[in-house]
C-alpha atoms as a PDB file:
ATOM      1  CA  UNK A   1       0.000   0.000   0.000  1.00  0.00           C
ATOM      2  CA  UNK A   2       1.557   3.332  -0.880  1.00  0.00           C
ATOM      3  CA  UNK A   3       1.779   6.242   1.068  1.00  0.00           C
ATOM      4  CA  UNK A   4      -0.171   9.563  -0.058  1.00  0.00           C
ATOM      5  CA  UNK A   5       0.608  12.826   1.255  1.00  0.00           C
ATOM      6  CA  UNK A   6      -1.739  15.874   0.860  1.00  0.00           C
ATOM      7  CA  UNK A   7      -1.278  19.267   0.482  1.00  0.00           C
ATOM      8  CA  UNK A   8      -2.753  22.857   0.600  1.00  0.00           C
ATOM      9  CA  UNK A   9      -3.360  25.879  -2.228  1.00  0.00           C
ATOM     10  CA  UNK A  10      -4.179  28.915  -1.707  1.00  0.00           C
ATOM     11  CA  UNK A  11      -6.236  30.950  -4.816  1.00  0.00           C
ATOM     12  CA  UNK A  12      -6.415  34.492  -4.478  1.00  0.00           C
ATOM     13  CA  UNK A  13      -8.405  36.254  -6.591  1.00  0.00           C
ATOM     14  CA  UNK A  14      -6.342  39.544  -7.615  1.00  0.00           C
ATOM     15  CA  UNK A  15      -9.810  41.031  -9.457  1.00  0.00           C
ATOM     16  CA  UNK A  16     -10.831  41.224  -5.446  1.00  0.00           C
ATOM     17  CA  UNK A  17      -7.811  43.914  -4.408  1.00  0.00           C
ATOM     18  CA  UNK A  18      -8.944  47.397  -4.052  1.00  0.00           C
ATOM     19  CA  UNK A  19      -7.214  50.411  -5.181  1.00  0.00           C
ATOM     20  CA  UNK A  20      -5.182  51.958  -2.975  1.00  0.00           C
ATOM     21  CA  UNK A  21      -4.709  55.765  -3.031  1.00  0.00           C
ATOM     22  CA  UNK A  22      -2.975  58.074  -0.535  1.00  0.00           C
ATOM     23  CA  UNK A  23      -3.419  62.073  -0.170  1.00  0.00           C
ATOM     24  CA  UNK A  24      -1.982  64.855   1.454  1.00  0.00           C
ATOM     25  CA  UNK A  25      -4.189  67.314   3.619  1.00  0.00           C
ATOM     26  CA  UNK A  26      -2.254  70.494   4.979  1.00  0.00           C
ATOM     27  CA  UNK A  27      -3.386  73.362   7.321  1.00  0.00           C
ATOM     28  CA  UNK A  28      -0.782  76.200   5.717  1.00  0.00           C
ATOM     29  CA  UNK A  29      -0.773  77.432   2.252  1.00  0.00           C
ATOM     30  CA  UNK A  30       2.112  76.045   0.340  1.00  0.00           C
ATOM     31  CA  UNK A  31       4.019  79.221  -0.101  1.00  0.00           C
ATOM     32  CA  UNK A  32       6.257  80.846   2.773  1.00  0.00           C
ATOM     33  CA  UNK A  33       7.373  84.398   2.309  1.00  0.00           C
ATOM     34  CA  UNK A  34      10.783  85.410   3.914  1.00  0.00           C
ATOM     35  CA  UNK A  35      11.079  88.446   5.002  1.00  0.00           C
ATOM     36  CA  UNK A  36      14.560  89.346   3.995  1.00  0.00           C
ATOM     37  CA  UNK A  37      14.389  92.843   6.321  1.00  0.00           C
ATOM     38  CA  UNK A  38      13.127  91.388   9.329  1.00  0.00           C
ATOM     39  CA  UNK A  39      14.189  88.134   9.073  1.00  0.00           C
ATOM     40  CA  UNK A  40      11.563  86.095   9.499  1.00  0.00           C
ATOM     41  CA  UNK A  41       8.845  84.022   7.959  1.00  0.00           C
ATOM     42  CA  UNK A  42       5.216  83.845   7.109  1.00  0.00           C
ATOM     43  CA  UNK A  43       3.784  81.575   8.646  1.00  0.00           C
ATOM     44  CA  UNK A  44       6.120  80.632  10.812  1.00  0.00           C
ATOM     45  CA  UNK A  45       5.643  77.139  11.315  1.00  0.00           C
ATOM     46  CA  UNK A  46       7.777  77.192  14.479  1.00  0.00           C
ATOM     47  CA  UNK A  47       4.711  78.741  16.177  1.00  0.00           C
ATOM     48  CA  UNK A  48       2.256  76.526  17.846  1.00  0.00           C
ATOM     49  CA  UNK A  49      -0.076  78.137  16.433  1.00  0.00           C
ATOM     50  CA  UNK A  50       1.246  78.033  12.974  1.00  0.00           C
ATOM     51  CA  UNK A  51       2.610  74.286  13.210  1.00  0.00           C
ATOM     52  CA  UNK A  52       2.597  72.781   9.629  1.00  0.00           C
ATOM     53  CA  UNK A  53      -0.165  69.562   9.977  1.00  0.00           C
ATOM     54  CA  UNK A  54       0.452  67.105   6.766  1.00  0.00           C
ATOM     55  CA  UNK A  55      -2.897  64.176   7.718  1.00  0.00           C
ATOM     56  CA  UNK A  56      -2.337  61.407   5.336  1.00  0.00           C
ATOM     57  CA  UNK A  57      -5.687  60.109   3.833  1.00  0.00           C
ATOM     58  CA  UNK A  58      -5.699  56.645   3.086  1.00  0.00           C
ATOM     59  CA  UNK A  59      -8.209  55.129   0.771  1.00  0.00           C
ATOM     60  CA  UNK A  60      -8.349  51.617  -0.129  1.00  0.00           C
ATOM     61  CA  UNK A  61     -11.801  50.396  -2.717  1.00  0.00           C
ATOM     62  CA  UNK A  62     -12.969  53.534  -1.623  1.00  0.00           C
ATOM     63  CA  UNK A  63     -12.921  52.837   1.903  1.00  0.00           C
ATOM     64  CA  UNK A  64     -10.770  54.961   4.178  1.00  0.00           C
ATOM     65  CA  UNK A  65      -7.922  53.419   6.402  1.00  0.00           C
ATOM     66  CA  UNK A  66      -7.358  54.708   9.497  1.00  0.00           C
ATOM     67  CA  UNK A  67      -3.385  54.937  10.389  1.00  0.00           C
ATOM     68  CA  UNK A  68      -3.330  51.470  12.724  1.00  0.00           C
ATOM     69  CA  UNK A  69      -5.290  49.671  10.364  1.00  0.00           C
ATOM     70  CA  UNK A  70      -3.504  46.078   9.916  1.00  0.00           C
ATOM     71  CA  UNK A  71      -1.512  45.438   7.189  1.00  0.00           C
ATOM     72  CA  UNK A  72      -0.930  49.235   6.343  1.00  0.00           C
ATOM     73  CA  UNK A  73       2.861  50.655   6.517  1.00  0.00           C
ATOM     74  CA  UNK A  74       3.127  54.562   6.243  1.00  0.00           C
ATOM     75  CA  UNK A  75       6.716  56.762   6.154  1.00  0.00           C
ATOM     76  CA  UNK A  76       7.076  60.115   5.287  1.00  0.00           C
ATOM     77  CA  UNK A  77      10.145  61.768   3.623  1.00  0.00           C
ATOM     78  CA  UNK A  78      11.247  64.872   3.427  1.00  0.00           C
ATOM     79  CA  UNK A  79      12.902  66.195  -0.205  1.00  0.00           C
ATOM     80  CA  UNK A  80      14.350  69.665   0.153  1.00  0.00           C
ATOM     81  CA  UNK A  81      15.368  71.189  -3.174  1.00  0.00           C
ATOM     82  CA  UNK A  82      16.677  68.308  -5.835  1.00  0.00           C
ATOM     83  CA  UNK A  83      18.479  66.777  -3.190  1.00  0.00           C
ATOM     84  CA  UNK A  84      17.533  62.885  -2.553  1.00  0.00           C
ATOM     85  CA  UNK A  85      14.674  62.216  -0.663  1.00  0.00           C
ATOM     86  CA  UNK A  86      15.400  61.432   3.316  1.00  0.00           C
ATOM     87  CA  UNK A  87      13.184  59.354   5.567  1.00  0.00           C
ATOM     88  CA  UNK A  88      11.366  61.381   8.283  1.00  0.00           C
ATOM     89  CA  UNK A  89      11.742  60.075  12.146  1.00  0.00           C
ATOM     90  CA  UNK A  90      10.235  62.247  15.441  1.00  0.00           C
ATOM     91  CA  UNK A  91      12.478  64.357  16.795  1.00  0.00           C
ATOM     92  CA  UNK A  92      11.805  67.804  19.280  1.00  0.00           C
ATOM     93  CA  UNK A  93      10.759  69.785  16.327  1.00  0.00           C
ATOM     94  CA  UNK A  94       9.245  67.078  13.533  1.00  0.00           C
ATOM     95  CA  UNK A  95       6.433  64.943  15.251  1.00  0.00           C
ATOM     96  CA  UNK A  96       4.750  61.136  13.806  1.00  0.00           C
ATOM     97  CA  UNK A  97       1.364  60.889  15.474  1.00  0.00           C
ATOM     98  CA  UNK A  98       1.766  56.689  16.442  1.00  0.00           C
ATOM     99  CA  UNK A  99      -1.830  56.536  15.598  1.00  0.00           C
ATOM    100  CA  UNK A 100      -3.102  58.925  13.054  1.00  0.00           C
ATOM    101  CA  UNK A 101       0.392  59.128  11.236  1.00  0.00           C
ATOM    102  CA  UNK A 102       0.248  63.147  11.173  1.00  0.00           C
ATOM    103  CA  UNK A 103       3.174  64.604  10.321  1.00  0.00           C
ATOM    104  CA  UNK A 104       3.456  67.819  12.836  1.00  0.00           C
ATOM    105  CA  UNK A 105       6.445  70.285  11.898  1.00  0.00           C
ATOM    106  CA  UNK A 106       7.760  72.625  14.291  1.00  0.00           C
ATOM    107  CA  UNK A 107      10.357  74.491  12.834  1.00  0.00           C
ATOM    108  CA  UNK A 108      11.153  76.133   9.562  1.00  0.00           C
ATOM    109  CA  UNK A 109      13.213  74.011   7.330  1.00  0.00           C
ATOM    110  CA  UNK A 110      14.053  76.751   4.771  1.00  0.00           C
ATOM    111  CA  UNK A 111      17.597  76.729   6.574  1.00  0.00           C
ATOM    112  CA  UNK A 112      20.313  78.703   4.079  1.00  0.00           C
ATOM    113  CA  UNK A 113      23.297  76.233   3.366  1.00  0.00           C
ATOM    114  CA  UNK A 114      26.516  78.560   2.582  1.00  0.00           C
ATOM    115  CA  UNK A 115      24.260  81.396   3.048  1.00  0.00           C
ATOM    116  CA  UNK A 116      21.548  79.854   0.075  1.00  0.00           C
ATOM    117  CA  UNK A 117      18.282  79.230   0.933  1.00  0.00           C
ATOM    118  CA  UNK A 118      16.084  76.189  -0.752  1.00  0.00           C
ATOM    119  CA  UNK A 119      13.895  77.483  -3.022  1.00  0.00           C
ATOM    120  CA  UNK A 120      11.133  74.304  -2.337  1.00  0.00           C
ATOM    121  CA  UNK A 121      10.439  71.341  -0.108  1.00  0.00           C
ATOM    122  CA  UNK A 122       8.541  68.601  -1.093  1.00  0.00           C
ATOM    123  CA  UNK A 123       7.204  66.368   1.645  1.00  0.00           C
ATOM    124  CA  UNK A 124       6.533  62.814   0.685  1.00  0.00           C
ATOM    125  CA  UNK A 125       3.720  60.229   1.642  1.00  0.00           C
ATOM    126  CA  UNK A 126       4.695  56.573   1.275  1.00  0.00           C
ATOM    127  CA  UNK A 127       1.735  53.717   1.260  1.00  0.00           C
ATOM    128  CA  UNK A 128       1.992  50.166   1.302  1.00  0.00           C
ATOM    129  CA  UNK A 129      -0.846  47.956   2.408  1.00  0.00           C
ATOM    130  CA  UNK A 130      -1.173  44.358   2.244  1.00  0.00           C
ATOM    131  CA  UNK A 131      -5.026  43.536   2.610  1.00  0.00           C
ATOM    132  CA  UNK A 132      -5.404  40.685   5.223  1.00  0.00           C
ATOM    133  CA  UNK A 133      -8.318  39.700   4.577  1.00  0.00           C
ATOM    134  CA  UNK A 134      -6.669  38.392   0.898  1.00  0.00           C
ATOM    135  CA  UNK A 135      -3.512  37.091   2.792  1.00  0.00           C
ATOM    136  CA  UNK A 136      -1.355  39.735   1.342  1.00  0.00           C
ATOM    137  CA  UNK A 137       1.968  39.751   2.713  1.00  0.00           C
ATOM    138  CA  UNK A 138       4.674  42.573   3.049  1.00  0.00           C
ATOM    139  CA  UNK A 139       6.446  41.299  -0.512  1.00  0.00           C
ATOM    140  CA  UNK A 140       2.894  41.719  -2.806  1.00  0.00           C
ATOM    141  CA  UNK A 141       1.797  44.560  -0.730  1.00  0.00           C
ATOM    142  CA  UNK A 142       0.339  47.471  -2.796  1.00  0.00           C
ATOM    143  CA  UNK A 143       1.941  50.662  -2.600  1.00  0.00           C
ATOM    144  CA  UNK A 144       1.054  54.137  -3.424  1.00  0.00           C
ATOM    145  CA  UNK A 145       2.879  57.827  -3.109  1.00  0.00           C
ATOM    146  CA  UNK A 146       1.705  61.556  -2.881  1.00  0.00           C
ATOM    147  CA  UNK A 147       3.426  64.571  -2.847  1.00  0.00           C
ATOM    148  CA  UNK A 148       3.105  68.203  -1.451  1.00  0.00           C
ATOM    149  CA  UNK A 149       5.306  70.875  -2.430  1.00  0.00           C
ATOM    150  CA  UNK A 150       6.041  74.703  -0.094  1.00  0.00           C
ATOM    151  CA  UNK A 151       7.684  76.982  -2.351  1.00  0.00           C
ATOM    152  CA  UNK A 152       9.738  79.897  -0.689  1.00  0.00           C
ATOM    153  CA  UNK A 153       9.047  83.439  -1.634  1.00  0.00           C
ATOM    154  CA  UNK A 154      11.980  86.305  -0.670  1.00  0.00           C
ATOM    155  CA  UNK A 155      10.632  90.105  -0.065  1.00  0.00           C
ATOM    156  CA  UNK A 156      12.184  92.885   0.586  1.00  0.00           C
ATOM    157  CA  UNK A 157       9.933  95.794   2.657  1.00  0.00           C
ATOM    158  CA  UNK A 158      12.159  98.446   2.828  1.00  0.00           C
ATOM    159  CA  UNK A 159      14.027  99.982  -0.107  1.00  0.00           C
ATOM    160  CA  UNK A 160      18.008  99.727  -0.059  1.00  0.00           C
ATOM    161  CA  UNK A 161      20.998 101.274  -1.437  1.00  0.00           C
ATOM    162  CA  UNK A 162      24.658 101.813  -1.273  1.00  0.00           C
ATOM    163  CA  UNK A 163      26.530 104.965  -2.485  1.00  0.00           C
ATOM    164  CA  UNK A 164      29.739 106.969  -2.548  1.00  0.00           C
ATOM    165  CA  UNK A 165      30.179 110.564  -1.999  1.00  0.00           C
ATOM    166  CA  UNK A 166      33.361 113.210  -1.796  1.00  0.00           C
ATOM    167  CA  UNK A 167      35.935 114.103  -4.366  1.00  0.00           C
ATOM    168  CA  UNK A 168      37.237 111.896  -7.389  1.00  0.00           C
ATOM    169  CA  UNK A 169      39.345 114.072  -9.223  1.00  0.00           C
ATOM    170  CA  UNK A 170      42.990 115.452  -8.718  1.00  0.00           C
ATOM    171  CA  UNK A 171      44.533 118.212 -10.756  1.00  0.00           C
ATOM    172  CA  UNK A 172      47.729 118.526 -11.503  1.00  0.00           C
ATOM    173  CA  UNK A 173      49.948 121.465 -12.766  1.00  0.00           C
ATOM    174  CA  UNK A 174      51.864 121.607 -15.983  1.00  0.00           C
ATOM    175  CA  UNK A 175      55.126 119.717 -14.304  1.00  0.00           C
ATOM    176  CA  UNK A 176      52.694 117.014 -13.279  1.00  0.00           C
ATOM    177  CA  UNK A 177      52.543 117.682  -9.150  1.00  0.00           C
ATOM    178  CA  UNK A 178      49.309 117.682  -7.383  1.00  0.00           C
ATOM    179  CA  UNK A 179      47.284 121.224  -6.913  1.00  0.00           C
ATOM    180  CA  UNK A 180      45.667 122.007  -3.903  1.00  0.00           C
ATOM    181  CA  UNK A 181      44.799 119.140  -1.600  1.00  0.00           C
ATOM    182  CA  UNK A 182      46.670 115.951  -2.052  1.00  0.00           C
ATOM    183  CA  UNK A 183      44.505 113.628  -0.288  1.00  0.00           C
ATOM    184  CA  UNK A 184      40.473 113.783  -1.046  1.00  0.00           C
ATOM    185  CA  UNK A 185      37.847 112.168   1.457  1.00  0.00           C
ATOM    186  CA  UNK A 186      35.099 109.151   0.161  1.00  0.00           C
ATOM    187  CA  UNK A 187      31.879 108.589   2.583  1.00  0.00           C
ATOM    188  CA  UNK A 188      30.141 105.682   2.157  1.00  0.00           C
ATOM    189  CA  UNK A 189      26.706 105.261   2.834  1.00  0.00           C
ATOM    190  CA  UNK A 190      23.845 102.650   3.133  1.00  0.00           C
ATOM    191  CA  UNK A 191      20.266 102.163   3.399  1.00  0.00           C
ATOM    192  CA  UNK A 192      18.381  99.153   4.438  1.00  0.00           C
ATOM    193  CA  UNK A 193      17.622  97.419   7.045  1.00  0.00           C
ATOM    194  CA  UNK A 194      20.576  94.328   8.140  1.00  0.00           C
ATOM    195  CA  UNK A 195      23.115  96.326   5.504  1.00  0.00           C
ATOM    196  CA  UNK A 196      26.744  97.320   6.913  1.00  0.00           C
ATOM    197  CA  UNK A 197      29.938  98.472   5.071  1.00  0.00           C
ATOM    198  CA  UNK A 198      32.194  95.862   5.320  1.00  0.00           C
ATOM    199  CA  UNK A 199      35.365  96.748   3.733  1.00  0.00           C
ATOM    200  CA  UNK A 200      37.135  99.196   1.305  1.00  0.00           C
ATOM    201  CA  UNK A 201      38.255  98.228  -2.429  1.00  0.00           C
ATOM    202  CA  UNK A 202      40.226 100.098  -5.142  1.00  0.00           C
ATOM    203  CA  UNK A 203      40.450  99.247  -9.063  1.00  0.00           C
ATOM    204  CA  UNK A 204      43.542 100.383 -10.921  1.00  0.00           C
ATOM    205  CA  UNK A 205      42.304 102.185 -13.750  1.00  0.00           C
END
C-alpha cells in the first residue's frame, strides 16, 4: 500500500484587491514668504499656532484606512530642493502621530546652506498595504505615493541702497605735481535694514 501525502493551495483572486490611493491634507498654504528685512517668515511654522499639519488620507476600494489599520505601513520623507529624498523620524521639532500618522512640523526648514536658501520642499507620503483579509503579505503589498510641495518666496519691505560721496578728481599742474589738496575724502553710505559696510576696495584704472 503506498503512502499519499496531501497538500494545501491557496487561490487568491487579484480582481478582489482594491485600489489603494494616498493624499496629502495640509493646514498652511504652500508658499512661505521670507522676510529678507526682518528676518523672518510667514507663517512661521515654528509657532504653535502656525505648526505645519500634513494628515495622510488613506483610501483603499474607496474605503478609508485609518493609520493602525492592519496590514498598512506609512513613512514620510522629506525632499528639500533636488536633493535625494530622506526618511522622516520624530524628533523635538518634527512629530509622527503613532496613531493617526500626522506629520506635525515645528520648525522652519528653509535653513540657508553657505548662506543659500532652498527654493522648495517637497514632503513625501509613502503607502503600502497588504489587505489581510486576501492574505497579502509585506512582498505583494500594494503601494502608493503623494506629494506636497512649499515653495519659498523672498521680499524685501524696505528699499536699499549703497553709495559713494566726496571728491574723485585730482589736478595737476603743468610739471605734473598735485594742486591744492593731495589727499580727497570718500563717505560711504547705506540704506536698508541688516546692511553694513564691510570693507574698502580700489580698481587700478
Amino acid at each position: 500500500m503506498s503512502n499519499l501525502s496531501y497538500g494545501s493551495i491557496t487561490i487568491t483572486d487579484l480582481t478582489d484587491l482594491g485600489e489603494l490611493s494616498g493624499q496629502i491634507m495640509g493646514n498652511m498654504p504652500t508658499t512661505v514668504i521670507y522676510d529678507e528685512d526682518q528676518q523672518n517668515f510667514n507663517p512661521d511654522w515654528s509657532n504653535t499656532s502656525t505648526n505645519l499639519q500634513l494628515t495622510p488620507l488613506i483610501l483603499y476600494g474607496g474605503n478609508t484606512l485609518s493609520g493602525t489599520s492592519s496590514g498598512l505601513t506609512i513613512n514620510w520623507k522629506k525632499k528639500i530642493g533636488t536633493n535625494e529624498a530622506v526618511t522622516i523620524t520624530s524628533s523635538s521639532t518634527v512629530l509622527i502621530n503613532s496613531s493617526t500618522k500626522v506629520l506635525t512640523i515645528k520648525e522652519n526648514p528653509f535653513i540657508a546652506v553657505n548662506n543659500v536658501m532652498p527654493s522648495f520642499i517637497t514632503y513625501i507620503l509613502e503607502v503600502d498595504y497588504a489587505d489581510p483579509s486576501l492574505g497579502l503579505t509585506a512582498q505583494n503589498a500594494l503601494h502608493a505615493e503623494s506629494r506636497i510641495t512649499f515653495s519659498l518666496l523672498k521680499q524685501v519691505s524696505s528699499t536699499k541702497s549703497c553709495k559713494i560721496t566726496g571728491e574723485s578728481i585730482f589736478t595737476f599742474d603743468q610739471y605734473r605735481s598735485i594742486k591744492g589738496n593731495q589727499t580727497i575724502t570718500l563717505t560711504g553710505e547705506v540704506k536698508g535694514t541688516g546692511l553694513t559696510i564691510k570693507g574698502w576696495y580700489y580698481k587700478n584704472g
